[in-house]
Each structure stands twice: as C-alpha cells, then as structure tokens.
Protein backbone atom coordinates (compact mmCIF):
# COMPACT_ATOMS: atom_id res chain seq x y z
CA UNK A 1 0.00 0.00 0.00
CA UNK A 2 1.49 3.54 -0.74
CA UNK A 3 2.06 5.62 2.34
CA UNK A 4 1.55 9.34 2.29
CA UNK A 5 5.44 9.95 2.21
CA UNK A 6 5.86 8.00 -1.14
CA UNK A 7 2.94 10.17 -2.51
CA UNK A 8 4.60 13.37 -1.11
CA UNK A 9 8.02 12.45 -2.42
CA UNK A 10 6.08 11.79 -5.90
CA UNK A 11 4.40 15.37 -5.88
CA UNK A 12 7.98 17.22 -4.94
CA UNK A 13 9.84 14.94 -7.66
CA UNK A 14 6.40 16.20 -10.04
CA UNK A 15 6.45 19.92 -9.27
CA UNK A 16 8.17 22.64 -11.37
CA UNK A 17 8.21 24.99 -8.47
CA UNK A 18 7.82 24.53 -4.61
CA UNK A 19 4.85 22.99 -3.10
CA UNK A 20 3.72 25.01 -0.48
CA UNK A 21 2.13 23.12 2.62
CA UNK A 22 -1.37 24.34 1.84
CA UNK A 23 -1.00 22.71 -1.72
CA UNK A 24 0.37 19.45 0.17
CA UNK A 25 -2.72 19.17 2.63
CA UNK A 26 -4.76 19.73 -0.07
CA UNK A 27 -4.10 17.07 -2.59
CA UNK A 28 -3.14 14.40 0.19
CA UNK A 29 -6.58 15.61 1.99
CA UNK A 30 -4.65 15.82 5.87
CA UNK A 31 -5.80 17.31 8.88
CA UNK A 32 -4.52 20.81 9.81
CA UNK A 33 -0.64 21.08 10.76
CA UNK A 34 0.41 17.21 9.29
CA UNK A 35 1.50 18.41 6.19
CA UNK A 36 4.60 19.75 7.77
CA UNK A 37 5.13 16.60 9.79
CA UNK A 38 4.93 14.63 6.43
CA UNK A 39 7.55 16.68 5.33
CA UNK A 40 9.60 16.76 7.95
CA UNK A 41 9.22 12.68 7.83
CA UNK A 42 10.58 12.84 4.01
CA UNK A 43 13.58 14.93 5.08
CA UNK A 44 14.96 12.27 7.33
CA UNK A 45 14.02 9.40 5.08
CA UNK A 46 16.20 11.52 2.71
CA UNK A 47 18.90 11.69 5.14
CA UNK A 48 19.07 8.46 6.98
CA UNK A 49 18.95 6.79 3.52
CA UNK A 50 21.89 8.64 2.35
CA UNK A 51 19.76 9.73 -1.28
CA UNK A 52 21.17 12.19 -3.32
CA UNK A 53 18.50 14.39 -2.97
CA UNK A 54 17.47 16.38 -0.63
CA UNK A 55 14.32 18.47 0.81
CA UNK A 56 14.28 21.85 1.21
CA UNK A 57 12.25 25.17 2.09
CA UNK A 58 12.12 27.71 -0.74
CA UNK A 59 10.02 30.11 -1.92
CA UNK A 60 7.12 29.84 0.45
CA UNK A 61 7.30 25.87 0.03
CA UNK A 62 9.38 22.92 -0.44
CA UNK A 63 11.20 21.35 -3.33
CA UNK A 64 13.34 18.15 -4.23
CA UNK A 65 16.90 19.18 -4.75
CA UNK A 66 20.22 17.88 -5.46
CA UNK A 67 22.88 17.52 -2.53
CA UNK A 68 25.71 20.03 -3.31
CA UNK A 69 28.40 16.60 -3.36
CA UNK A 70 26.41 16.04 -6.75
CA UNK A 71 27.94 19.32 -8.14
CA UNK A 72 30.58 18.15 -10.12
CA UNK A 73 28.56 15.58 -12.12
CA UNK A 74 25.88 17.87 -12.64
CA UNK A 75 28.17 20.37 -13.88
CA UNK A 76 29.71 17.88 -16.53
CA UNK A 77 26.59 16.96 -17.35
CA UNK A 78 25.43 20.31 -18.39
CA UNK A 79 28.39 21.23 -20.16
CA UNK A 80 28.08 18.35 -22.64
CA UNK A 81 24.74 18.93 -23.30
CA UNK A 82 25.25 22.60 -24.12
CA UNK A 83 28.37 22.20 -26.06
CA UNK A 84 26.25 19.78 -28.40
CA UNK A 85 23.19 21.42 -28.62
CA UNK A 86 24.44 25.03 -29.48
CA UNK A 87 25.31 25.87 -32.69
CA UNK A 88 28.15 28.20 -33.81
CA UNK A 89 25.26 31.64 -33.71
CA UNK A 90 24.57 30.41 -30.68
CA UNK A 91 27.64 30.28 -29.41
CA UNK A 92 28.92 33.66 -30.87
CA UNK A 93 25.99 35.40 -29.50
CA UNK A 94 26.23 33.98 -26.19
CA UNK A 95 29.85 35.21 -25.88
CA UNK A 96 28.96 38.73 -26.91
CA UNK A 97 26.14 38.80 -24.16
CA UNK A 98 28.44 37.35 -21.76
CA UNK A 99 31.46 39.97 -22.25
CA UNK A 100 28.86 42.96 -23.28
CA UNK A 101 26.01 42.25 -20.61
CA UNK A 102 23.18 43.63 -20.53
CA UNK A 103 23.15 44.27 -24.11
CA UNK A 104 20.73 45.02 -26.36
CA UNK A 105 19.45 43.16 -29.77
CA UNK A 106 20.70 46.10 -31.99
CA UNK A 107 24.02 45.91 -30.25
CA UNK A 108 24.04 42.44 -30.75
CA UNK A 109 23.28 42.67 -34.09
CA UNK A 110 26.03 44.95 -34.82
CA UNK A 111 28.58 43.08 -33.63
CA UNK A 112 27.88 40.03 -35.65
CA UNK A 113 26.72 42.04 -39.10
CA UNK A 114 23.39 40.15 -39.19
CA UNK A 115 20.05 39.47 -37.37
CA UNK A 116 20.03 37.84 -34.13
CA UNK A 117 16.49 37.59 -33.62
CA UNK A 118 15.92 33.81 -33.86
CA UNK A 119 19.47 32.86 -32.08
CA UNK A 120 18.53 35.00 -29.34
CA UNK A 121 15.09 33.15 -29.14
CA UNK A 122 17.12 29.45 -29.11
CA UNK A 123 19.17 31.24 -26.40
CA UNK A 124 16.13 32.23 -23.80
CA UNK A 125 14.72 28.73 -24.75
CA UNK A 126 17.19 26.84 -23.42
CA UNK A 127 17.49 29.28 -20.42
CA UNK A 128 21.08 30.60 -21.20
CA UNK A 129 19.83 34.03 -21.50
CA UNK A 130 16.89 36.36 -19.87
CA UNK A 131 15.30 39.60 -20.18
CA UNK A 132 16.91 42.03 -17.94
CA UNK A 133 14.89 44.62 -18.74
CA UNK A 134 14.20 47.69 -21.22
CA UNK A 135 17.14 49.80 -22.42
CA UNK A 136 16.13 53.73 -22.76
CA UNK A 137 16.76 54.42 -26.53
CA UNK A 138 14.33 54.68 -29.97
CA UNK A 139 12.03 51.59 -29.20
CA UNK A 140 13.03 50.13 -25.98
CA UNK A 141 14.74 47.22 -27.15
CA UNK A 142 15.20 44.32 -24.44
CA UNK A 143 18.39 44.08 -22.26
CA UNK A 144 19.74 40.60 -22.40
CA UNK A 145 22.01 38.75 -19.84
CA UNK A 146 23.14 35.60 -19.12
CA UNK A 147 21.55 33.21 -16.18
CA UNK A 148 22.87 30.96 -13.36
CA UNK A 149 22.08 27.96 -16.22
CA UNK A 150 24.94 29.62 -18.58
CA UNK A 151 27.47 29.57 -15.71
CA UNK A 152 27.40 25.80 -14.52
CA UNK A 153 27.11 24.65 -18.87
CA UNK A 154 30.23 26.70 -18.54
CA UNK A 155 31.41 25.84 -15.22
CA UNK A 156 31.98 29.11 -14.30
CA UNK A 157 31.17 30.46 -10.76
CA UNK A 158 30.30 33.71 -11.73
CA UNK A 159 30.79 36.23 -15.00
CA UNK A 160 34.41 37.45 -13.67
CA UNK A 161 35.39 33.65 -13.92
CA UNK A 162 35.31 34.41 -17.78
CA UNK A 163 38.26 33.96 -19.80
CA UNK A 164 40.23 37.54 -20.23
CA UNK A 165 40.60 38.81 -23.58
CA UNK A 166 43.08 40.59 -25.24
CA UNK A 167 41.89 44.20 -26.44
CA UNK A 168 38.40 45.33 -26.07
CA UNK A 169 35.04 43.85 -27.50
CA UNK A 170 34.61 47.00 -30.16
CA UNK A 171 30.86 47.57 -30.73
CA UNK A 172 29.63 49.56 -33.76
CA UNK A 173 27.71 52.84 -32.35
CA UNK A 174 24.53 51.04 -31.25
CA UNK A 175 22.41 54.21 -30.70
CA UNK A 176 23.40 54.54 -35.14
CA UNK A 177 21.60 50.63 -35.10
CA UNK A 178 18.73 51.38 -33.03
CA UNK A 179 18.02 54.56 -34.17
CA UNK A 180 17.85 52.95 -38.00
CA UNK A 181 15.30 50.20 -36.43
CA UNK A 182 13.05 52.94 -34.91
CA UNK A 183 12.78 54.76 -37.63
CA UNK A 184 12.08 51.95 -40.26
CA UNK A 185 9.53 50.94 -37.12
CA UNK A 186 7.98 54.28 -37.55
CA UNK A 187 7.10 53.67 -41.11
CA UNK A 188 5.01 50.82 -40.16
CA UNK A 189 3.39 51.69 -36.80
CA UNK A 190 5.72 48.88 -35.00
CA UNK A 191 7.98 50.98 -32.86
CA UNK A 192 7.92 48.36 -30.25
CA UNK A 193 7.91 44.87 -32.60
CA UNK A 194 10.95 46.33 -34.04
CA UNK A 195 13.14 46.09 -31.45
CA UNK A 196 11.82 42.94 -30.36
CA UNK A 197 9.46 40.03 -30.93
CA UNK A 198 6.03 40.44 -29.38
CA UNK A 199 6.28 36.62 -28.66
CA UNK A 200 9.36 37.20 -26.09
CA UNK A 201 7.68 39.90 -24.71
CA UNK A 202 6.73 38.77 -20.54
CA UNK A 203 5.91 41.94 -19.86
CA UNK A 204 7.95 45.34 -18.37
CA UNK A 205 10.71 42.59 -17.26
CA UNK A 206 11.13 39.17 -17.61
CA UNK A 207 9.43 36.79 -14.75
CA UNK A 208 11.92 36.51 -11.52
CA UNK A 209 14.25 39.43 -13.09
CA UNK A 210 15.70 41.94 -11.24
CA UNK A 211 17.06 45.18 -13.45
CA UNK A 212 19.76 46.22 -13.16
CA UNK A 213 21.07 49.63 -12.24
C-alpha cells in the first residue's frame, strides 16, 4: 500500500516549483498542521537513507533538490549537453552577451553584421539568456544577460570567472543601429515589434528578473 510519504516524495519529484504546505494538505486531503510533519518525515528518510536528494524550504514551500556533493557531475553533465546542442550563432551570441552584458538586440546585431532575432530566441529557450529589462533608446529594445544555467554549462562560478581577452570587444555605435530600427519601425506603426518580438515579450521585465542599475 502507498504511504503518504511516497505520494509526497512523488508530488515534490512532479512539481516545477515549490509545493507550499497548503497545496500538500490539499491534494493528500490531511488534517490541519500534518503536512509539515509529512515533510519533515521525508527529510529524514532523505537523510538516513543517504539519497542524493534532498528536501528543502524555498520560496514559500518545499522542493526536491540535489545535494551540493552532486555538483561536479551535474556540472559535466550540463556542459556536454550545451556544447552539443548550441550551434556556432549560438555560441557567438552567447559570448557577446556574456562579455557585453546587458546588451541590447541592436548591439548584438552589430557586432555580428546580421540578425540575431531567432538565435537569441534558441538562447532564452534553453534558459542561457533572460530579459533584464528595457534599455532607454528609440524603441526600448530588451536588455539581455546571461543566467545561473549559462554559468554551470560553462562551469563558471560567476561572469568574472570568464576567460580575459586581449583588447576590447569594439561595438559599432549602437544608438546609429537602433536609431535605424526605430525609424524603419515608424514607417510601419511597430515601434515596439521592431526592437523585439512580441512573442518574447513577458511583460515590463522578464518573470523573476531583477534590473539592473
């Protein structure tokens, strides 16, 4: 017969996001306050067992993670993955944000001499890049910079671990590639699609983004 604990341990392994205990008492249909002895139940299974993963409280609820000694696999892992999946663009872009961030599509696009519209959607896809926000030029094109995902593919602990580079990244004047996309925008009534699909578009920032200053 299936005890409560395997069903809870089912739901955390399930959820995309942490199950607060409301949620838990909810679907398992338990009395007031035994959600958070189920859980606390599941923790030490977790631990006495010695299982690589582990429960934890996070954002207003619990979630099934990884125990940090599983770093180094996960980390390999990720980094072949990403090294076959991305394709030269991909790549190229990717650097630019990384060295440039936050940058902007035109900026982007001026750097590599062509359109980066689609790589940059393959890039927030697989989570490599995110919106940072809105930059304050002709048609408030989207900031782009890269995410926490970006530095374990690359097993980098943070943006300052990146390789150093000889010279300087030179960027063609991007207010000269903006201002040309604004005004061909203008033409057409799309001052805002022109910078930027409407289809990446989550709103004044991206979800969980905090702008920068």
């Amino acid at each position: 017969m299936t005890e409560a604990v395997d069903v809870l341990e089912a739901l955390l392994f399930a959820s995309d996001s942490p199950l607060e205990a409301a949620r838990i008492q909810e679907v398992l249909d338990l009395p007031a306050a035994a959600a958070q002895e189920l859980v606390d139940a599941l923790r030490r299974r977790l631990d006495e067992e010695g299982r690589p993963l582990q429960l934890i409280e996070a954002g207003g609820g619990f979630r099934l993670v990884t125990r940090p000694e599983m770093a180094p696999w996960l980390v390999k892992l990720a980094r072949s993955k990403t090294r076959s999946r991305l394709s030269r663009p991909a790549l190229e872009t990717l650097a630019i944000i990384a060295y440039r961030q936050p940058v902007s599509r035109p900026e982007v696009d001026a750097v590599r001499g062509v359109n980066s519209e689609g790589v940059l959607d393959n890039l927030l896809d697989r989570r490599m890049v995110r919106i940072a926000g809105r930059k304050d030029s002709p048609g408030r094109p989207f900031l782009y910079e890269t995410t926490r995902d970006f530095l374990v593919a690359f097993g980098l602990r943070d943006v300052s671990d990146l390789p150093k580079v000889e010279g300087e990244l030179i960027v063609p004047d991007p207010t000269v590639a903006e201002g040309a996309v604004a005004r061909e925008a203008a033409l057409t009534g799309e001052v805002t699609a022109a910078a930027d699909s409407p289809q990446q578009d989550p709103g004044p920032i991206g979800p969980g983004v905090t702008p920068r200053s």
